[in-house]
Protein backbone atom coordinates (compact mmCIF):
# COMPACT_ATOMS: atom_id res chain seq x y z
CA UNK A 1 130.30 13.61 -144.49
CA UNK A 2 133.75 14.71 -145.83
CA UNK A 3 136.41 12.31 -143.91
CA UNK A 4 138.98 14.92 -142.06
CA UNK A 5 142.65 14.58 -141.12
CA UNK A 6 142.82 13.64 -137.38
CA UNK A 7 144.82 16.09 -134.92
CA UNK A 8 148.36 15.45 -135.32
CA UNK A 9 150.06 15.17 -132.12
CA UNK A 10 153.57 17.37 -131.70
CA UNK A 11 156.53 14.69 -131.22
CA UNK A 12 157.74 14.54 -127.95
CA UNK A 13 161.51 14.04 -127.13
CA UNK A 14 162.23 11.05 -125.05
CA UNK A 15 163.25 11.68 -121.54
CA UNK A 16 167.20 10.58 -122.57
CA UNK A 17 167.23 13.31 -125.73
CA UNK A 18 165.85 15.86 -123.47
CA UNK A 19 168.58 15.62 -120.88
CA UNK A 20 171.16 15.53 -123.92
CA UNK A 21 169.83 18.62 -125.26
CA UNK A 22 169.85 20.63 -121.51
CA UNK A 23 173.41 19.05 -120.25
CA UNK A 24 174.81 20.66 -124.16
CA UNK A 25 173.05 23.90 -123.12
CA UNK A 26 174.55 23.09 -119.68
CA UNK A 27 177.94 22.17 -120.75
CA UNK A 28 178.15 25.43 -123.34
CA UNK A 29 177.17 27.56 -120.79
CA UNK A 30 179.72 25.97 -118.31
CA UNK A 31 182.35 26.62 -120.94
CA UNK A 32 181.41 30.43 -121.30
CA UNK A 33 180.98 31.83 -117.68
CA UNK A 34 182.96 29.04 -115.20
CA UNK A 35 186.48 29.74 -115.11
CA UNK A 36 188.15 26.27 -115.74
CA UNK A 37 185.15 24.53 -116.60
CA UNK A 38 186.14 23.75 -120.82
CA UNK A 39 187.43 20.88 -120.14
CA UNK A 40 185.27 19.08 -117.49
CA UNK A 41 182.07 20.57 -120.14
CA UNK A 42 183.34 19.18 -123.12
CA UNK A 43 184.38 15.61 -121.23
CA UNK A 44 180.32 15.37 -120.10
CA UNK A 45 179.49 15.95 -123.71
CA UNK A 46 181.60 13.07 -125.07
CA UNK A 47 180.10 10.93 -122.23
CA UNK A 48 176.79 11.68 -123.42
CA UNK A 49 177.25 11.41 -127.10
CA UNK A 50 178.70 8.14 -126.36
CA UNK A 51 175.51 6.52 -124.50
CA UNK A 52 173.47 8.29 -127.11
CA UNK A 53 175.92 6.15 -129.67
CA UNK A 54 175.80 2.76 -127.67
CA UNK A 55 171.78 3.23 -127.50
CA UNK A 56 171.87 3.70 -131.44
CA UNK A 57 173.66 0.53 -131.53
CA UNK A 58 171.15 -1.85 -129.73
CA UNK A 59 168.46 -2.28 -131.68
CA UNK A 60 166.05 -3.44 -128.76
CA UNK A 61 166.73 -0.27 -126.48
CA UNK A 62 164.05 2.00 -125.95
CA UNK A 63 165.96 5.05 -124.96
CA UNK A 64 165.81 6.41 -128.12
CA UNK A 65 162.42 6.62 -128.28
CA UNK A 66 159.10 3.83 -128.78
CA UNK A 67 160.32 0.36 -130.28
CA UNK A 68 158.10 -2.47 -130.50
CA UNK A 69 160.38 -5.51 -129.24
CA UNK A 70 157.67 -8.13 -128.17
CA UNK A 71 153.81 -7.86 -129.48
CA UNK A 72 150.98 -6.44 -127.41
CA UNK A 73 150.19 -8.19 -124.53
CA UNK A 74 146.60 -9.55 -126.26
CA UNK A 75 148.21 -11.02 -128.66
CA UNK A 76 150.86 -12.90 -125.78
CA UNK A 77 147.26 -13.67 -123.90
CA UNK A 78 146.01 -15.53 -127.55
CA UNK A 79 149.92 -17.44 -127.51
CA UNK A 80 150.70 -15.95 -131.21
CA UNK A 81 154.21 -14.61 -132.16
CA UNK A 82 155.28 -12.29 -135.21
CA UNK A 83 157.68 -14.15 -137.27
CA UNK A 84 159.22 -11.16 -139.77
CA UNK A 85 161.49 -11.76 -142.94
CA UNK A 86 163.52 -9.22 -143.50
CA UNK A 87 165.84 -7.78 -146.83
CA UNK A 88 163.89 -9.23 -149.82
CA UNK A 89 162.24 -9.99 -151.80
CA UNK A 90 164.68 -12.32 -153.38
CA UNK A 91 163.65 -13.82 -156.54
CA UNK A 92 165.21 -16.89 -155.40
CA UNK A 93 164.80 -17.51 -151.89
CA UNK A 94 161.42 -15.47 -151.30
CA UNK A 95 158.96 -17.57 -153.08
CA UNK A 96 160.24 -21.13 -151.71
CA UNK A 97 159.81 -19.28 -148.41
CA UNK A 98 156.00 -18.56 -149.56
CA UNK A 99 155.92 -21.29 -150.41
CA UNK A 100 157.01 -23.14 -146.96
CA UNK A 101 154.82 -20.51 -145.31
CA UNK A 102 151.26 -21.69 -147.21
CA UNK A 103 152.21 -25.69 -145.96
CA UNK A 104 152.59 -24.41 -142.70
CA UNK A 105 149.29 -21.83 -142.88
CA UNK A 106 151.13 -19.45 -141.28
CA UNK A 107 150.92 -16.00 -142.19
CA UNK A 108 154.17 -13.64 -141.89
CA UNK A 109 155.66 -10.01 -141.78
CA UNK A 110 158.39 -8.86 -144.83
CA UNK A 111 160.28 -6.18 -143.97
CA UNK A 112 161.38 -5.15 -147.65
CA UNK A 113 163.36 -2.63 -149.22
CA UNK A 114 161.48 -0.78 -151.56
CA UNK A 115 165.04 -0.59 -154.34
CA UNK A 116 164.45 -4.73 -154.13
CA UNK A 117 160.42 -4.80 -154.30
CA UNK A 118 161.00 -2.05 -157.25
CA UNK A 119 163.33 -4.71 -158.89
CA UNK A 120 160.76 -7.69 -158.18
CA UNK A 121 157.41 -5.77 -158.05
CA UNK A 122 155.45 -9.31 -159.17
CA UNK A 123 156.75 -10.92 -155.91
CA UNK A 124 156.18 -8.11 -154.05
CA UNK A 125 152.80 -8.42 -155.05
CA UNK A 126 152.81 -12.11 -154.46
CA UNK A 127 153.84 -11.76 -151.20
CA UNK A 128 150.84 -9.66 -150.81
CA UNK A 129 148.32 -11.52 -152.81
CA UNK A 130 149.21 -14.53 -150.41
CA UNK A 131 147.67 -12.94 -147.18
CA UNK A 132 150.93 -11.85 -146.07
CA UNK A 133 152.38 -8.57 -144.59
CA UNK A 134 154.49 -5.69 -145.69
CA UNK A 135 156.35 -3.06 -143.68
CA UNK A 136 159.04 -0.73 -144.11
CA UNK A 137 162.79 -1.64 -144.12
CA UNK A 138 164.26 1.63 -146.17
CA UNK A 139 164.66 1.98 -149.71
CA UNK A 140 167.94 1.37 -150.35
CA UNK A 141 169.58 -0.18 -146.73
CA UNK A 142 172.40 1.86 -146.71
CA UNK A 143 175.17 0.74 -144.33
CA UNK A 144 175.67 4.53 -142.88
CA UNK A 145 171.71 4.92 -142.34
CA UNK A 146 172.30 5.65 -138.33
CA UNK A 147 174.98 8.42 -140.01
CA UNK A 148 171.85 10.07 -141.70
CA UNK A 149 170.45 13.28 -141.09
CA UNK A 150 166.98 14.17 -140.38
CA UNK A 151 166.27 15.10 -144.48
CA UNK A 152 168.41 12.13 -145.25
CA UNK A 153 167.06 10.11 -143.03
CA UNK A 154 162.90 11.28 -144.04
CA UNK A 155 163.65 10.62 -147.84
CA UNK A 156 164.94 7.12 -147.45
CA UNK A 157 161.74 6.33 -145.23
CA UNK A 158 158.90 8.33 -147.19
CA UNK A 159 160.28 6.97 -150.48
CA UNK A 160 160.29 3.35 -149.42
CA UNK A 161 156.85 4.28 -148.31
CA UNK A 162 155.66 5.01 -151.55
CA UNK A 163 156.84 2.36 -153.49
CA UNK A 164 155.55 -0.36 -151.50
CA UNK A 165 151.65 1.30 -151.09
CA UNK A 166 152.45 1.85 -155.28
CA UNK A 167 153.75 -1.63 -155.97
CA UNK A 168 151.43 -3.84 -153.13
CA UNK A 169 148.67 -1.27 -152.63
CA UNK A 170 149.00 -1.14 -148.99
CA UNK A 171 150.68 1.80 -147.15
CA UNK A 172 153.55 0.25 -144.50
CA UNK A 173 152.40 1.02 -140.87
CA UNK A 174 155.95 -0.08 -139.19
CA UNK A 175 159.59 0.46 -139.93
CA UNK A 176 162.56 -1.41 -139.09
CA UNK A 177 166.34 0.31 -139.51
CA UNK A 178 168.66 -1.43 -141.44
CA UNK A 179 170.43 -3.96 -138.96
CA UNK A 180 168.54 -2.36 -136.23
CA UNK A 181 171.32 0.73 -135.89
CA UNK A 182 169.44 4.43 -135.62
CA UNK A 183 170.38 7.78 -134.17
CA UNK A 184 168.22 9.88 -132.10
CA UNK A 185 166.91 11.74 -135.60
CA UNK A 186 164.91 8.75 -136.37
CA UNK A 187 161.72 9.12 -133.92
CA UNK A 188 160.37 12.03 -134.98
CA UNK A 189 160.94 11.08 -138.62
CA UNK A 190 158.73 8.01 -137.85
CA UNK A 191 156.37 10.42 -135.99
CA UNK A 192 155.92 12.13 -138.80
CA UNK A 193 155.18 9.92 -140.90
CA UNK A 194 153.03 7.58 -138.75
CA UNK A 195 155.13 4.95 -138.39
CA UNK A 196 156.15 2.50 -135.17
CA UNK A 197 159.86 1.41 -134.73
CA UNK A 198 159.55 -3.02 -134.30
CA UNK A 199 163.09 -4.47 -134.01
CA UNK A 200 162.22 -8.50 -132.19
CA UNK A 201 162.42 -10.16 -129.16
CA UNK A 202 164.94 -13.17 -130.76
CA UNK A 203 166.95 -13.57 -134.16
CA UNK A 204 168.63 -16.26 -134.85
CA UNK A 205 171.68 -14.28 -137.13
CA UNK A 206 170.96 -16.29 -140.30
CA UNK A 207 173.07 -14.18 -142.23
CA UNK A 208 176.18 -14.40 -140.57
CA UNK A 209 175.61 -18.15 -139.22
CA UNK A 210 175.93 -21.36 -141.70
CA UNK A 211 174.72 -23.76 -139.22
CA UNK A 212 170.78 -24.21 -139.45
CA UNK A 213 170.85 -25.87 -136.28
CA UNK A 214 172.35 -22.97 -134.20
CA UNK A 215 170.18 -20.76 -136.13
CA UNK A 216 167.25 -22.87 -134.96
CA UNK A 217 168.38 -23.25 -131.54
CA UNK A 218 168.62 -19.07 -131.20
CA UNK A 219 165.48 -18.67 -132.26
CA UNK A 220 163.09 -21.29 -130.60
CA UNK A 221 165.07 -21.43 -126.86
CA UNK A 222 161.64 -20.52 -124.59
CA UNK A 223 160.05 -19.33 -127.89
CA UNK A 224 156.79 -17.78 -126.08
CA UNK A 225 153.21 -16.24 -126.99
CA UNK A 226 154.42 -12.15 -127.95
CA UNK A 227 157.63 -12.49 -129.46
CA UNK A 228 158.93 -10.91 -132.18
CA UNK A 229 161.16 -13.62 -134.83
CA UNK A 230 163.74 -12.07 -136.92
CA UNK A 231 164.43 -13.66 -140.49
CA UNK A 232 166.23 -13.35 -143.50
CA UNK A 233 164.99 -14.15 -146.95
CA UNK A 234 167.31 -11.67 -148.50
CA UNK A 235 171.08 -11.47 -148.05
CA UNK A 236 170.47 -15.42 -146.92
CA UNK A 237 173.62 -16.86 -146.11
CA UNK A 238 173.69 -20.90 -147.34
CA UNK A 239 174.86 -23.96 -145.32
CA UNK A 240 177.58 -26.39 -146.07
CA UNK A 241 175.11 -28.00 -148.41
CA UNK A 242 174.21 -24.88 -150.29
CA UNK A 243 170.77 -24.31 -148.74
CA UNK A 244 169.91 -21.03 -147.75
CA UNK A 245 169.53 -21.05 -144.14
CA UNK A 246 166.18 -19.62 -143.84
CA UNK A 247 165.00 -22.63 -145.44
CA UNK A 248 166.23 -25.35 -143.36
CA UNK A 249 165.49 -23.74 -140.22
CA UNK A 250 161.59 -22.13 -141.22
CA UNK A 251 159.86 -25.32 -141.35
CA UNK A 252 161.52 -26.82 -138.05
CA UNK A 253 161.02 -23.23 -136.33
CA UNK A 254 157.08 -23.37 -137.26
CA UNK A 255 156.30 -27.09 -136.23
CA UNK A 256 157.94 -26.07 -133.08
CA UNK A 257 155.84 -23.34 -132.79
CA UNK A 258 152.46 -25.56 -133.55
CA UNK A 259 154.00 -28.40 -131.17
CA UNK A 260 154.05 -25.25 -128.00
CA UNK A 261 150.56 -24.46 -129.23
CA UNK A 262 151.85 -20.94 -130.72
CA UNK A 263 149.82 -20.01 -133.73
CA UNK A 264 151.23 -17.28 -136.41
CA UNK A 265 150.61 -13.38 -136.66
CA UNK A 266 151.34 -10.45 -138.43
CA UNK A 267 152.14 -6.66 -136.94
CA UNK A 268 149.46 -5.11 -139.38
CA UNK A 269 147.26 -7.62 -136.86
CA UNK A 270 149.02 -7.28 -133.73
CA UNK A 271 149.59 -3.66 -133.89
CA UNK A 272 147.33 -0.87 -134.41
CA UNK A 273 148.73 2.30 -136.11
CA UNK A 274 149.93 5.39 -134.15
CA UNK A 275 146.99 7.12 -135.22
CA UNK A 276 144.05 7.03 -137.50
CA UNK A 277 144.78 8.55 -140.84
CA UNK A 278 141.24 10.15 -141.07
CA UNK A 279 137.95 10.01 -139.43
């Protein structure tokens, strides 16, 4: 039997864009037909492109619309976590990290940016050819992504897509914005295309912090069952003794892990995809 698209589901607004979009028809009409109301309509629409703005900004809000910030709640019950690398591959930093990752048997998540993988398409294949897994972190990671529009923001996305199922043969199921930051286009871009929005339950800011042992600290404080670790093994900022960070603290992080009787996961495990691509 012939395999067959399944129903695509219309996107549905979040509650929070739904109220922006009435309280603009609100405001306008306000402006039009209430004597003295201009002001007082265009002062509730700066207040609600603001929150709109501040919920763009924090990467773990949900208002936005679906973000995966801790695992499912089986995977909690089983004590694993999802620890997630994010910005490579690096030619240089990615492979020692595979390499850390096979003496600990732990299995991970690389958030990669397709320009990079097209750069370094054997280690993007390594990564793969290890038993690890890859997911979506834009093509290029431009610094104004959350400026995007919805065209902008759907070629970044389906192009990234493409080069990593090309390059490691395995189509991305879950997307992660550039330094978390979106705007309310973004959901039904990811609708669209069939992808979940993960940001992490802890990060431990390895490229802005030098200090492996605050690093460290960040990310294993009441490290539990479901969380979600954030990682760098691109853009890795180095210690005082010219380490990259990621390297110090990985090993530490994972015997911690084994010592609280956590075991590794990865979200193409822990997370099922929005919907079946065919049936």
């Amino acid at each position: 039997m012939q395999a067959h698209q399944a129903p695509f589901p219309r996107w549905s607004a979040p509650p929070a864009v739904t109220a922006s979009i009435a309280l603009h028809a609100a405001a306008a009409g306000a402006a039009v037909f209430v004597p003295g109301a201009l002001w007082w309509a265009l002062g509730g629409i700066a207040l609600n492109q603001i929150g709109l703005t501040a919920a763009g900004l924090w990467p773990r809000s949900r208002v936005l619309g679906p973000n995966w910030t801790r695992l499912p709640e089986a995977a909690a019950r089983q004590r694993r976590f999802a620890l997630t690398l994010d910005d490579g591959p690096d030619p240089e930093v990615t492979p020692r990290v595979l390499d850390l990752l096979d003496a600990q048997r732990t299995r991970a998540t690389f958030f990669c940016i397709a320009a990079r993988a097209q750069a370094h398409p054997a280690l993007l294949r390594e990564i793969v050819a290890r038993g690890h897994d890859v997911q979506n972190h834009s093509h290029s990671h431009r610094h104004h992504f959350a400026l995007l529009g919805r065209r902008a923001l759907r070629r970044e996305i389906d192009l990234a897509q493409q080069v990593l199922f090309d390059l490691g043969g395995v189509r991305p199921h879950c997307f992660r914005a550039p330094a978390g930051l979106r705007n309310p286009l973004l959901d039904p871009v990811l609708h669209e295309l069939n992808l979940h929005l993960v940001s992490w339950t802890r990060r431990g800011f390895d490229t802005a912090t030098a200090d492996p042992q605050r690093v460290l600290e960040r990310l294993a404080r009441n490290l539990a069952g479901g969380d979600i670790v954030l990682l760098h093994d691109g853009h890795a900022r180095r210690s005082a003794a010219g380490v990259p960070v990621v390297l110090d603290v990985l090993p530490r992080l994972l015997s911690q892990a084994a010592s609280l009787g956590l075991s590794g996961t990865t979200l193409r495990e822990a997370i099922a995809p929005r919907r079946a691509a065919a049936r």
